[in-house]
Structures are given as C-alpha cells and as structure tokens.
PDB file of N, CA and C in Angstrom:
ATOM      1  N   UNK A   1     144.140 133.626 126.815  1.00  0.00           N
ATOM      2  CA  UNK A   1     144.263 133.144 128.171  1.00  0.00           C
ATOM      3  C   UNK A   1     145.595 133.629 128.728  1.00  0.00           C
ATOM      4  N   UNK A   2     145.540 133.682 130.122  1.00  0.00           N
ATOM      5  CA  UNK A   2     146.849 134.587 130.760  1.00  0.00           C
ATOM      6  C   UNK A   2     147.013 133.552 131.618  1.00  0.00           C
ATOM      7  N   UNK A   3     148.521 133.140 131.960  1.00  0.00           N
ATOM      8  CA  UNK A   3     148.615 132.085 133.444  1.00  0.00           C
ATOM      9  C   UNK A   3     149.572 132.497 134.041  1.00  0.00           C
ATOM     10  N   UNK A   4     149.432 132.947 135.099  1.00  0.00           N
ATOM     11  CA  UNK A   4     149.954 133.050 136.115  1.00  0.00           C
ATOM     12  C   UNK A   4     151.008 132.306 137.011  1.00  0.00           C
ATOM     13  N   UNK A   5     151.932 132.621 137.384  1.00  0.00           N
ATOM     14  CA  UNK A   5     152.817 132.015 138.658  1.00  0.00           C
ATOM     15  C   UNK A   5     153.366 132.901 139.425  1.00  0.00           C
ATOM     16  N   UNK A   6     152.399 131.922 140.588  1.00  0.00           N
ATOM     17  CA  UNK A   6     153.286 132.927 141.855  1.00  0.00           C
ATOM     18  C   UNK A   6     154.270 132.135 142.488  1.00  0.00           C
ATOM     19  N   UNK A   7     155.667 132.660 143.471  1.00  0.00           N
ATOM     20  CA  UNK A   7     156.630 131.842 143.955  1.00  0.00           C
ATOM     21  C   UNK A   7     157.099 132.389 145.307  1.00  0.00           C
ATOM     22  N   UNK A   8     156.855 131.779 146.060  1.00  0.00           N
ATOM     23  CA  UNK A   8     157.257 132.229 147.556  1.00  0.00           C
ATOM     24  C   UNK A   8     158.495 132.217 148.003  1.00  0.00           C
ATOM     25  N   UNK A   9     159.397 132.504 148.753  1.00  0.00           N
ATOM     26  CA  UNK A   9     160.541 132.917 149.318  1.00  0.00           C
ATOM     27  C   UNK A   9     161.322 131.626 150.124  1.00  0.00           C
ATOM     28  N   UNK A  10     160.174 130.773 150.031  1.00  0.00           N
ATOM     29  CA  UNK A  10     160.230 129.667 151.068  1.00  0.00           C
ATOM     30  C   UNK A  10     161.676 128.314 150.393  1.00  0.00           C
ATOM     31  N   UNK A  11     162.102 127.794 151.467  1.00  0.00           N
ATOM     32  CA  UNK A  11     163.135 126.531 151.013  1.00  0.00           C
ATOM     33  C   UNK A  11     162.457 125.509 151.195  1.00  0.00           C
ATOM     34  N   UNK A  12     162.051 124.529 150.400  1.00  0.00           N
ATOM     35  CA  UNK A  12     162.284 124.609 149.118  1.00  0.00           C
ATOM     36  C   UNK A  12     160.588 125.615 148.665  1.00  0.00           C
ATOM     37  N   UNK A  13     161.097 126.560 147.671  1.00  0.00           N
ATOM     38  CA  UNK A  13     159.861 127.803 147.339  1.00  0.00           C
ATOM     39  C   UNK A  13     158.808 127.171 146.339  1.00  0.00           C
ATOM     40  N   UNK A  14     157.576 127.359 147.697  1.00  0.00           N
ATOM     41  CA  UNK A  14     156.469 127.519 146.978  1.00  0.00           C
ATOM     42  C   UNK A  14     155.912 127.850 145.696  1.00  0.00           C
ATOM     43  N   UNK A  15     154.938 126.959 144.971  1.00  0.00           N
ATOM     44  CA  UNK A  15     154.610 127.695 143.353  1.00  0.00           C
ATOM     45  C   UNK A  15     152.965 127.410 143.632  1.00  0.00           C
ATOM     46  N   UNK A  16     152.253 128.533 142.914  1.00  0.00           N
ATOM     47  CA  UNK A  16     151.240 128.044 142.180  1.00  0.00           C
ATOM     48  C   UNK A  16     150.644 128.558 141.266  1.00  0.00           C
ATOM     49  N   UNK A  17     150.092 128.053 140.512  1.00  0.00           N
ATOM     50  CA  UNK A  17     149.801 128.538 139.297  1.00  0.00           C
ATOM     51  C   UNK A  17     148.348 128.940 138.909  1.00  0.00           C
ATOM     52  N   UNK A  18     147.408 129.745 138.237  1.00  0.00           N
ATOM     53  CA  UNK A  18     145.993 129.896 137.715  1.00  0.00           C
ATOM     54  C   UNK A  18     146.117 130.584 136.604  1.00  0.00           C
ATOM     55  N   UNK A  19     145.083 130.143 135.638  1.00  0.00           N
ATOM     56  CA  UNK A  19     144.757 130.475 134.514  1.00  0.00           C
ATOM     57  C   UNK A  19     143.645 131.482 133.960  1.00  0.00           C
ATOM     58  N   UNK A  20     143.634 132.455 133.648  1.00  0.00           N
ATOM     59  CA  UNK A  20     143.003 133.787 133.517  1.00  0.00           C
ATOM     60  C   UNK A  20     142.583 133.588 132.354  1.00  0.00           C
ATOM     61  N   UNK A  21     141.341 134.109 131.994  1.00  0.00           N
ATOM     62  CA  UNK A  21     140.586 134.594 130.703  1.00  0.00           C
ATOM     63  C   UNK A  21     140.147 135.813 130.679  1.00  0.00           C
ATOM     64  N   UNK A  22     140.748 136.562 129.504  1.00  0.00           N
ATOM     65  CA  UNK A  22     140.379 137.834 129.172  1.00  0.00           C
ATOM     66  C   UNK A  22     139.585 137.801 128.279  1.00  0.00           C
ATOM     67  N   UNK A  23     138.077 138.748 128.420  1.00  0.00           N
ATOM     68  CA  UNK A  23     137.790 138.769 127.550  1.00  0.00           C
ATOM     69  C   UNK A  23     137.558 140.395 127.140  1.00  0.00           C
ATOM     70  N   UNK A  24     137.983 140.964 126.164  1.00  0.00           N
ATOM     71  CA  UNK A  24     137.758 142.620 125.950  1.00  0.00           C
ATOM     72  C   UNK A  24     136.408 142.632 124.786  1.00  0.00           C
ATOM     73  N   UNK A  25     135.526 142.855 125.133  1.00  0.00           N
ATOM     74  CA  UNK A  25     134.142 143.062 124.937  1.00  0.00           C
ATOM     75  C   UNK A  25     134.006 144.484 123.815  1.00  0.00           C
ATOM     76  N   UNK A  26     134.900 145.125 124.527  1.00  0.00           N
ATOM     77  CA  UNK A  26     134.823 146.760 123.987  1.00  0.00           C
ATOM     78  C   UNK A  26     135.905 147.806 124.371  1.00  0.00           C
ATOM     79  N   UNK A  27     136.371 148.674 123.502  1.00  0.00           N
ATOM     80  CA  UNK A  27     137.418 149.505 124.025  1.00  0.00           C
ATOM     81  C   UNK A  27     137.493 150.713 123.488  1.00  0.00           C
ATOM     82  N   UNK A  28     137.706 151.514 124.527  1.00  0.00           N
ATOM     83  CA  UNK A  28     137.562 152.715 124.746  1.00  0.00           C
ATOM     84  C   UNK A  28     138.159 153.841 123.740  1.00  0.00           C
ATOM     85  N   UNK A  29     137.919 154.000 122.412  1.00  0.00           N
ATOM     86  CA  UNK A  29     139.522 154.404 121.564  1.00  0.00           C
ATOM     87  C   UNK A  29     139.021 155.782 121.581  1.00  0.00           C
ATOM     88  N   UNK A  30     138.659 156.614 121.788  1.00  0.00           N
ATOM     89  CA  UNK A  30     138.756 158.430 121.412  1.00  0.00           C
ATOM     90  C   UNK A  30     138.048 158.841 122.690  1.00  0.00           C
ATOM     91  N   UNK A  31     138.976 159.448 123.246  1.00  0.00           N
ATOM     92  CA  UNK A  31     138.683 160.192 124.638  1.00  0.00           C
ATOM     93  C   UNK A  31     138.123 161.706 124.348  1.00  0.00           C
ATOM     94  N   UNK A  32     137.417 162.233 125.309  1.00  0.00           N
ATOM     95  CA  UNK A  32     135.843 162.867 124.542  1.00  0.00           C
ATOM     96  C   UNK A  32     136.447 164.587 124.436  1.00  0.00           C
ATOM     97  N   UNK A  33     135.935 165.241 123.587  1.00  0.00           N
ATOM     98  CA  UNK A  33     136.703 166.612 122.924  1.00  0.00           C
ATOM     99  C   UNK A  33     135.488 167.612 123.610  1.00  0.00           C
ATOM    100  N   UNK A  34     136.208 168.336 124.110  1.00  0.00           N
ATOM    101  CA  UNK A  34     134.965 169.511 124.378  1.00  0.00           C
ATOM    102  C   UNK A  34     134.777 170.716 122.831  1.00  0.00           C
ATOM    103  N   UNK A  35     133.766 171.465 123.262  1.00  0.00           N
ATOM    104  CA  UNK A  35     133.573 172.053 122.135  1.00  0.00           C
ATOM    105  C   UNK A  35     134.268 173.343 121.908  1.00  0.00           C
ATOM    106  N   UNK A  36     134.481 173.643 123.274  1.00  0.00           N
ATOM    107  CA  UNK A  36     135.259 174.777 123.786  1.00  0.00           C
ATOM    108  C   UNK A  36     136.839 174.627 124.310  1.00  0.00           C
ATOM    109  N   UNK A  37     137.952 175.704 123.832  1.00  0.00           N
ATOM    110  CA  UNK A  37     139.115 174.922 124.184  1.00  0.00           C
ATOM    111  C   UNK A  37     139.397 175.733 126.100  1.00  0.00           C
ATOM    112  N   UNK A  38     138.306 176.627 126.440  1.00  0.00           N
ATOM    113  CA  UNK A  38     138.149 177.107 127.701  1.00  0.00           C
ATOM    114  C   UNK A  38     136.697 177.758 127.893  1.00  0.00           C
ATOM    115  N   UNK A  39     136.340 177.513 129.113  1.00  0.00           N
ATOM    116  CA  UNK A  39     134.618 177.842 129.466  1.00  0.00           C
ATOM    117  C   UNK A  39     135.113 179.313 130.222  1.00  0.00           C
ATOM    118  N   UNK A  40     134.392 180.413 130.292  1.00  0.00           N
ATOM    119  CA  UNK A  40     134.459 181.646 131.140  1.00  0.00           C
ATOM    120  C   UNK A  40     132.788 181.892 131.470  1.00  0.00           C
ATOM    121  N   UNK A  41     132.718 181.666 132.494  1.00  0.00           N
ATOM    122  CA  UNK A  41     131.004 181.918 132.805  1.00  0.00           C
ATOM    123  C   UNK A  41     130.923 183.122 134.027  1.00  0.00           C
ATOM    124  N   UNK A  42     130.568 184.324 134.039  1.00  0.00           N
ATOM    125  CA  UNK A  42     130.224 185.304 134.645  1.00  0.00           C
ATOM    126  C   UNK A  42     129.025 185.333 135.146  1.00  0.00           C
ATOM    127  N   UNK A  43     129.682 185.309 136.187  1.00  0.00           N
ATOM    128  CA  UNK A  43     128.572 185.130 137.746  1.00  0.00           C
ATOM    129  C   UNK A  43     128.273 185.869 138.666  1.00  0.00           C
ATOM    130  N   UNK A  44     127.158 187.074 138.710  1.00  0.00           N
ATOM    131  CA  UNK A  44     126.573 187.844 139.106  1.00  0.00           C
ATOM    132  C   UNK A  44     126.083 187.577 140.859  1.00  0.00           C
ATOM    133  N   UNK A  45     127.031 188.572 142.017  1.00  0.00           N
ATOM    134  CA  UNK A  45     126.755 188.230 142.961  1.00  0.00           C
ATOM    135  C   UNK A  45     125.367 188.069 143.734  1.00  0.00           C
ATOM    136  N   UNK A  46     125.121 186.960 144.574  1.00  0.00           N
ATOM    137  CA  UNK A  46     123.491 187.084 145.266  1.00  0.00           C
ATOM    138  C   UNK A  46     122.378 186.618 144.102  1.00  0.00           C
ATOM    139  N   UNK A  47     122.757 185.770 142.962  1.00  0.00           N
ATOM    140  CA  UNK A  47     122.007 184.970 142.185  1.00  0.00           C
ATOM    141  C   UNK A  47     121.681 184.013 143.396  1.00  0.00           C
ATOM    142  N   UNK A  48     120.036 183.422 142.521  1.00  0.00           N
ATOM    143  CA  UNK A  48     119.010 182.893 143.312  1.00  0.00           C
ATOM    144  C   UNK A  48     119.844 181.192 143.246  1.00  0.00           C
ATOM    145  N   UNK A  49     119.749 180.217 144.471  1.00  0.00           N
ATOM    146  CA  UNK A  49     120.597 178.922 143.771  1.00  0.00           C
ATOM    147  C   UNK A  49     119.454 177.892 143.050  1.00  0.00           C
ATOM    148  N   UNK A  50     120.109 177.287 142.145  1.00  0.00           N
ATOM    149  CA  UNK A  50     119.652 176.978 140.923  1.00  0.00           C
ATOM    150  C   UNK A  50     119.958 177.523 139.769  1.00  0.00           C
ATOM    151  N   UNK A  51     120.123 178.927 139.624  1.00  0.00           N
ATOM    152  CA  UNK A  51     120.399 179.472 138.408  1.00  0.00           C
ATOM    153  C   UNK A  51     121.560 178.915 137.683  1.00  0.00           C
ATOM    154  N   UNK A  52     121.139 178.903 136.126  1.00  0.00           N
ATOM    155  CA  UNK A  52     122.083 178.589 135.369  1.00  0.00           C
ATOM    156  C   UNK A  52     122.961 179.966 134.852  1.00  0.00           C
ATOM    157  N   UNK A  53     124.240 179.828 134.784  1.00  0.00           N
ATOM    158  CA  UNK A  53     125.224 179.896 134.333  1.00  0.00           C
ATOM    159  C   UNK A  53     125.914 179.553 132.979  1.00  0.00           C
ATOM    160  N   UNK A  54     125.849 178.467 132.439  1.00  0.00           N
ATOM    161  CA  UNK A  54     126.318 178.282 131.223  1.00  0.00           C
ATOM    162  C   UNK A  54     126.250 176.549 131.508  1.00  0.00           C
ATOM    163  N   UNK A  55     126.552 176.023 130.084  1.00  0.00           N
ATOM    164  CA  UNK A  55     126.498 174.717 129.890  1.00  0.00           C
ATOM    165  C   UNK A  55     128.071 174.804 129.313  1.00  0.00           C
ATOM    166  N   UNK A  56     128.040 173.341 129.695  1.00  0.00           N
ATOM    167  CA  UNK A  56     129.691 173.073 129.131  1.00  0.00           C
ATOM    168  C   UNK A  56     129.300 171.297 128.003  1.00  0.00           C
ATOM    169  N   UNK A  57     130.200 171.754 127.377  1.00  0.00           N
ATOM    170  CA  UNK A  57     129.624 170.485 125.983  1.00  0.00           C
ATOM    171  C   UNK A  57     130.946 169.966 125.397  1.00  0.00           C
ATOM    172  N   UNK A  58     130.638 168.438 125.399  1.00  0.00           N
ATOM    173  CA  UNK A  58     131.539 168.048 124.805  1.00  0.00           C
ATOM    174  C   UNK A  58     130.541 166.326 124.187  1.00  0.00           C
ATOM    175  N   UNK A  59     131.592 166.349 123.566  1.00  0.00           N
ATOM    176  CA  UNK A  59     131.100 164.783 122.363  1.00  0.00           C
ATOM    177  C   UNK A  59     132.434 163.655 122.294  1.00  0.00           C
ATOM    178  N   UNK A  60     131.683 162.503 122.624  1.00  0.00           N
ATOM    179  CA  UNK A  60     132.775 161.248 122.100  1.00  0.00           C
ATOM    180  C   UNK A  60     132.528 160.580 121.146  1.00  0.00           C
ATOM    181  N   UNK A  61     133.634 160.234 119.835  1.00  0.00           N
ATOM    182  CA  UNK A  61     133.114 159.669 118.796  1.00  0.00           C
ATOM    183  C   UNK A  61     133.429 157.574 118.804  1.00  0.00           C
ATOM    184  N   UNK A  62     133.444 157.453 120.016  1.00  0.00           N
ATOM    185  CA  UNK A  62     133.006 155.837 120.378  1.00  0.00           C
ATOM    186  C   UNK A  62     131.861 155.623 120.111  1.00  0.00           C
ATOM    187  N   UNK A  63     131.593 154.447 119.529  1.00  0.00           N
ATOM    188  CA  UNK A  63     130.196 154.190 119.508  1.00  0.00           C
ATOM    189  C   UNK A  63     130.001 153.223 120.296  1.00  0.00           C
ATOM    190  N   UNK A  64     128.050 153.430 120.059  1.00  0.00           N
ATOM    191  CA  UNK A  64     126.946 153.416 121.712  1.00  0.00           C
ATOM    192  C   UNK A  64     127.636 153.988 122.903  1.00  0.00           C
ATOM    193  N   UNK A  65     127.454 153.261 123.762  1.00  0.00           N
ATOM    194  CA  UNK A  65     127.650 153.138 125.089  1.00  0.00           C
ATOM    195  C   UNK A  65     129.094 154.003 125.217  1.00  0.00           C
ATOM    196  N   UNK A  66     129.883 153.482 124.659  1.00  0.00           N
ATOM    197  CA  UNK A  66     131.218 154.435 124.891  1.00  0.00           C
ATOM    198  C   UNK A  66     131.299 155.420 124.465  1.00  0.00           C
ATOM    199  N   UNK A  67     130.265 156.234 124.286  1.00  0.00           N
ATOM    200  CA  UNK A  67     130.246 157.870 123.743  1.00  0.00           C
ATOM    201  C   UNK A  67     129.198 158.273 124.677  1.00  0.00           C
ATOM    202  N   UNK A  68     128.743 157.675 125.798  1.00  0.00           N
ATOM    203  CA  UNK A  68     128.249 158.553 126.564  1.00  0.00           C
ATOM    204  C   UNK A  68     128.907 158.754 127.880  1.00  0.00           C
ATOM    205  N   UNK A  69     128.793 160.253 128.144  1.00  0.00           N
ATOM    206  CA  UNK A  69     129.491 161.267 129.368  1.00  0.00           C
ATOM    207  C   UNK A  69     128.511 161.367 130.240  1.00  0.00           C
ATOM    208  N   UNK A  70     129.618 161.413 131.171  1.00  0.00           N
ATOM    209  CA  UNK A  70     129.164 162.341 132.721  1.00  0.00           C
ATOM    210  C   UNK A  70     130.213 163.546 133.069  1.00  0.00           C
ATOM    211  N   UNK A  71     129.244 164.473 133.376  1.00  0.00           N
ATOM    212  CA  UNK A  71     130.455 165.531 133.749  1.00  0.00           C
ATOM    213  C   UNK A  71     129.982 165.722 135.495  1.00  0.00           C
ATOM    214  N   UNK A  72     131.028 166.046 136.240  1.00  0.00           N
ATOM    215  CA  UNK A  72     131.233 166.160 137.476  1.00  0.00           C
ATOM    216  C   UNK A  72     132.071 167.375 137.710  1.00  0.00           C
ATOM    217  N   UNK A  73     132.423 167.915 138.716  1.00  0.00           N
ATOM    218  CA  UNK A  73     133.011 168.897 139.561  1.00  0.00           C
ATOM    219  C   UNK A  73     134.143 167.857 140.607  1.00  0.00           C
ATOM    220  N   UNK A  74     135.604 168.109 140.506  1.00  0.00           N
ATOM    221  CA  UNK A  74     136.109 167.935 141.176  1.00  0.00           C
ATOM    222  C   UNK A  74     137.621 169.110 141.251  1.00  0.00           C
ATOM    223  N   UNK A  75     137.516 168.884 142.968  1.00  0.00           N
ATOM    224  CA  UNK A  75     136.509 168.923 143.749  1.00  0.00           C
ATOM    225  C   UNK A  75     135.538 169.039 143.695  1.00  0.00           C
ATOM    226  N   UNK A  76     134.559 168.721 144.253  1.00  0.00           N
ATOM    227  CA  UNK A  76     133.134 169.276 144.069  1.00  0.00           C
ATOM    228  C   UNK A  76     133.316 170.129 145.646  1.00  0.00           C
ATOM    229  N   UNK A  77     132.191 171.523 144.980  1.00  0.00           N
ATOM    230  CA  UNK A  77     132.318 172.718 146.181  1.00  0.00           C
ATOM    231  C   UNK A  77     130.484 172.911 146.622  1.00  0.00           C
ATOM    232  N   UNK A  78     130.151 173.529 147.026  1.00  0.00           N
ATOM    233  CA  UNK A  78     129.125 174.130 147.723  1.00  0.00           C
ATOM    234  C   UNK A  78     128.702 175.412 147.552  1.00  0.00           C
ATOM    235  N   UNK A  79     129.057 176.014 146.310  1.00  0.00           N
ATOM    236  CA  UNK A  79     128.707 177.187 145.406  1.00  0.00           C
ATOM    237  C   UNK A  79     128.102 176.798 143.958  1.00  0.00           C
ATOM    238  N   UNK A  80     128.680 175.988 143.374  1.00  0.00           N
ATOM    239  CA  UNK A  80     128.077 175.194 141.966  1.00  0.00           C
ATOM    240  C   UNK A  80     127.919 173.975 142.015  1.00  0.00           C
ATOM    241  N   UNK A  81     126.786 173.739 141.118  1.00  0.00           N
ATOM    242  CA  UNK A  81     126.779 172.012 140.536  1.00  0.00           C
ATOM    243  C   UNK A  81     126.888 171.715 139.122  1.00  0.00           C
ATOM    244  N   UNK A  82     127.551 170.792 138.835  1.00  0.00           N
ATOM    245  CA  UNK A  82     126.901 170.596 137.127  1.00  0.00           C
ATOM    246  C   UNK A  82     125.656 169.200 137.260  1.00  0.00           C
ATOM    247  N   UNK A  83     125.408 169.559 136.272  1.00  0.00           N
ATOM    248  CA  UNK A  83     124.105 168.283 135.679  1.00  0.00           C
ATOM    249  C   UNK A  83     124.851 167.376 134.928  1.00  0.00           C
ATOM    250  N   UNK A  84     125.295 166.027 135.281  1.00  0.00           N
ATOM    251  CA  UNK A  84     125.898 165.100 134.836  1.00  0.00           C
ATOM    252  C   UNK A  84     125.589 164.792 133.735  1.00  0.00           C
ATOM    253  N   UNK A  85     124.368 164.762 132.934  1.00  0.00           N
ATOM    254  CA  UNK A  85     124.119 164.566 131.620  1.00  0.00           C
ATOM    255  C   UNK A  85     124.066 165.556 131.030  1.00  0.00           C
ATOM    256  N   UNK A  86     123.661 166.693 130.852  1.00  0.00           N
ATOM    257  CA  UNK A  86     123.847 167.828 130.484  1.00  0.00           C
ATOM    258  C   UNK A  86     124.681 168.818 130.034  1.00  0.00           C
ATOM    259  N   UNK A  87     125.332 168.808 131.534  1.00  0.00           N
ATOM    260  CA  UNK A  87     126.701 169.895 131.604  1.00  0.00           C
ATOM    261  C   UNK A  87     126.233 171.112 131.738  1.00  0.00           C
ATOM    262  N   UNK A  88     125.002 171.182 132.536  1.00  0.00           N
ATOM    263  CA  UNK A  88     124.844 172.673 132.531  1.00  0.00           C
ATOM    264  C   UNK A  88     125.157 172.823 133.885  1.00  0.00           C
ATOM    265  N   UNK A  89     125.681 174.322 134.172  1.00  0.00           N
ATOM    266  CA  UNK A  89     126.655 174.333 135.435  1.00  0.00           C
ATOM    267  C   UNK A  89     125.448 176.102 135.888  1.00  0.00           C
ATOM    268  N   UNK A  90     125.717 175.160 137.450  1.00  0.00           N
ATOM    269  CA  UNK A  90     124.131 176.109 138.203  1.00  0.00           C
ATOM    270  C   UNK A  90     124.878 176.089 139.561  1.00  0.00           C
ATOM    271  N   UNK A  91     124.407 177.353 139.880  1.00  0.00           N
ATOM    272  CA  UNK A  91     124.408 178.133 141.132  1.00  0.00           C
ATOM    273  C   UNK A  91     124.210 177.138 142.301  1.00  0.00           C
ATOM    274  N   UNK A  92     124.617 177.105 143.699  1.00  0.00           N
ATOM    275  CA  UNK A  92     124.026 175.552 144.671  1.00  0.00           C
ATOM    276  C   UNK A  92     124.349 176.392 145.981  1.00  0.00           C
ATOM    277  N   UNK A  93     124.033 176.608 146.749  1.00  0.00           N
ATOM    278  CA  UNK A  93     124.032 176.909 147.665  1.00  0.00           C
ATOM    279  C   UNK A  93     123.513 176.318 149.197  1.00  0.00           C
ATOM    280  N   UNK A  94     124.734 176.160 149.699  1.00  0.00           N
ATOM    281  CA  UNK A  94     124.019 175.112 151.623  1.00  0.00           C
ATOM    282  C   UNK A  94     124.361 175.755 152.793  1.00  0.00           C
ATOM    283  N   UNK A  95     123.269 176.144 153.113  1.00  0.00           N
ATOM    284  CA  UNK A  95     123.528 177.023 154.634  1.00  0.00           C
ATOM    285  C   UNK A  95     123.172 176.302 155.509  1.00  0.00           C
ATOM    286  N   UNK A  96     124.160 176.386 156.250  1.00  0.00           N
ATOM    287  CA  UNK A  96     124.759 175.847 157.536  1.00  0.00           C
ATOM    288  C   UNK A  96     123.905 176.605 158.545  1.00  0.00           C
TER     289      UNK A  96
END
C-alpha cells in the first residue's frame, strides 16, 4: 500500500491524505532481441503496392502474454507498411 500527502500553500496549509494499492500482476523483464543486428531490404523502382520486401523478426523471452510483439513504422510514411504481427515490411502506396 502507498499513502499519499498532499499540502497546500495555504495559512494555516491544507493536508490530505489517500491510500493507494499496488498491485503488479506481471513484469516486463527482457526487452525483445531482433534476429538481425541491421535489416537492408532492396527495393526495386515501380513495384506493384503490396509487394513484399523482406520480413523483420524478432523474439521476447517473457512468458505468455509478455512475449508477444507488435511492430510498427515510426514515423509511419506512405511508401511502406509493416504487418504488426508478422513484421513483414510491403510496398503501400496513396495517390492523392
């Protein structure tokens, strides 16, 4: 349990107090290793969008739930996507 006090500035200063419960369920201990220590994927101009490119892979050794990934693009652009479960990284294209 965690308790709190807060105290205001005020004459004579304000208090009050609440009582917190933590509970840690599960924790996060090995942050996830790719398989590769750099990806190079060669990309052939005027590919159709959709095409794959390469997959990118990595593994966490948490168990259940905390060993599963999402991979994302950030930024994310308007030339590629990855597949969040996957990691396979594909061509995307949006004309304006």
């Amino acid at each position: 349990m965690l308790k709190v006090l807060a105290t205001d500035n005020g004459s004579p200063a304000g208090t009050a107090t609440a009582s917190i419960v933590v509970v840690v369920l599960d924790s996060n201990d090995n942050a996830p290793q790719f398989s590769k220590e750099a990806y190079l994927f060669v990309v052939r101009e005027n590919l159709d969008a959709g095409t794959s490119v390469g997959t990118i892979d990595a593994t966490d050794r948490d168990p259940d739930n905390n060993a599963s990934l999402r991979y994302s693009l950030i930024p994310a652009n308007n030339s590629f996507q990855i597949n969040p479960v996957t990691g396979e990284y594909k061509t995307f294209y949006i004309f304006v």
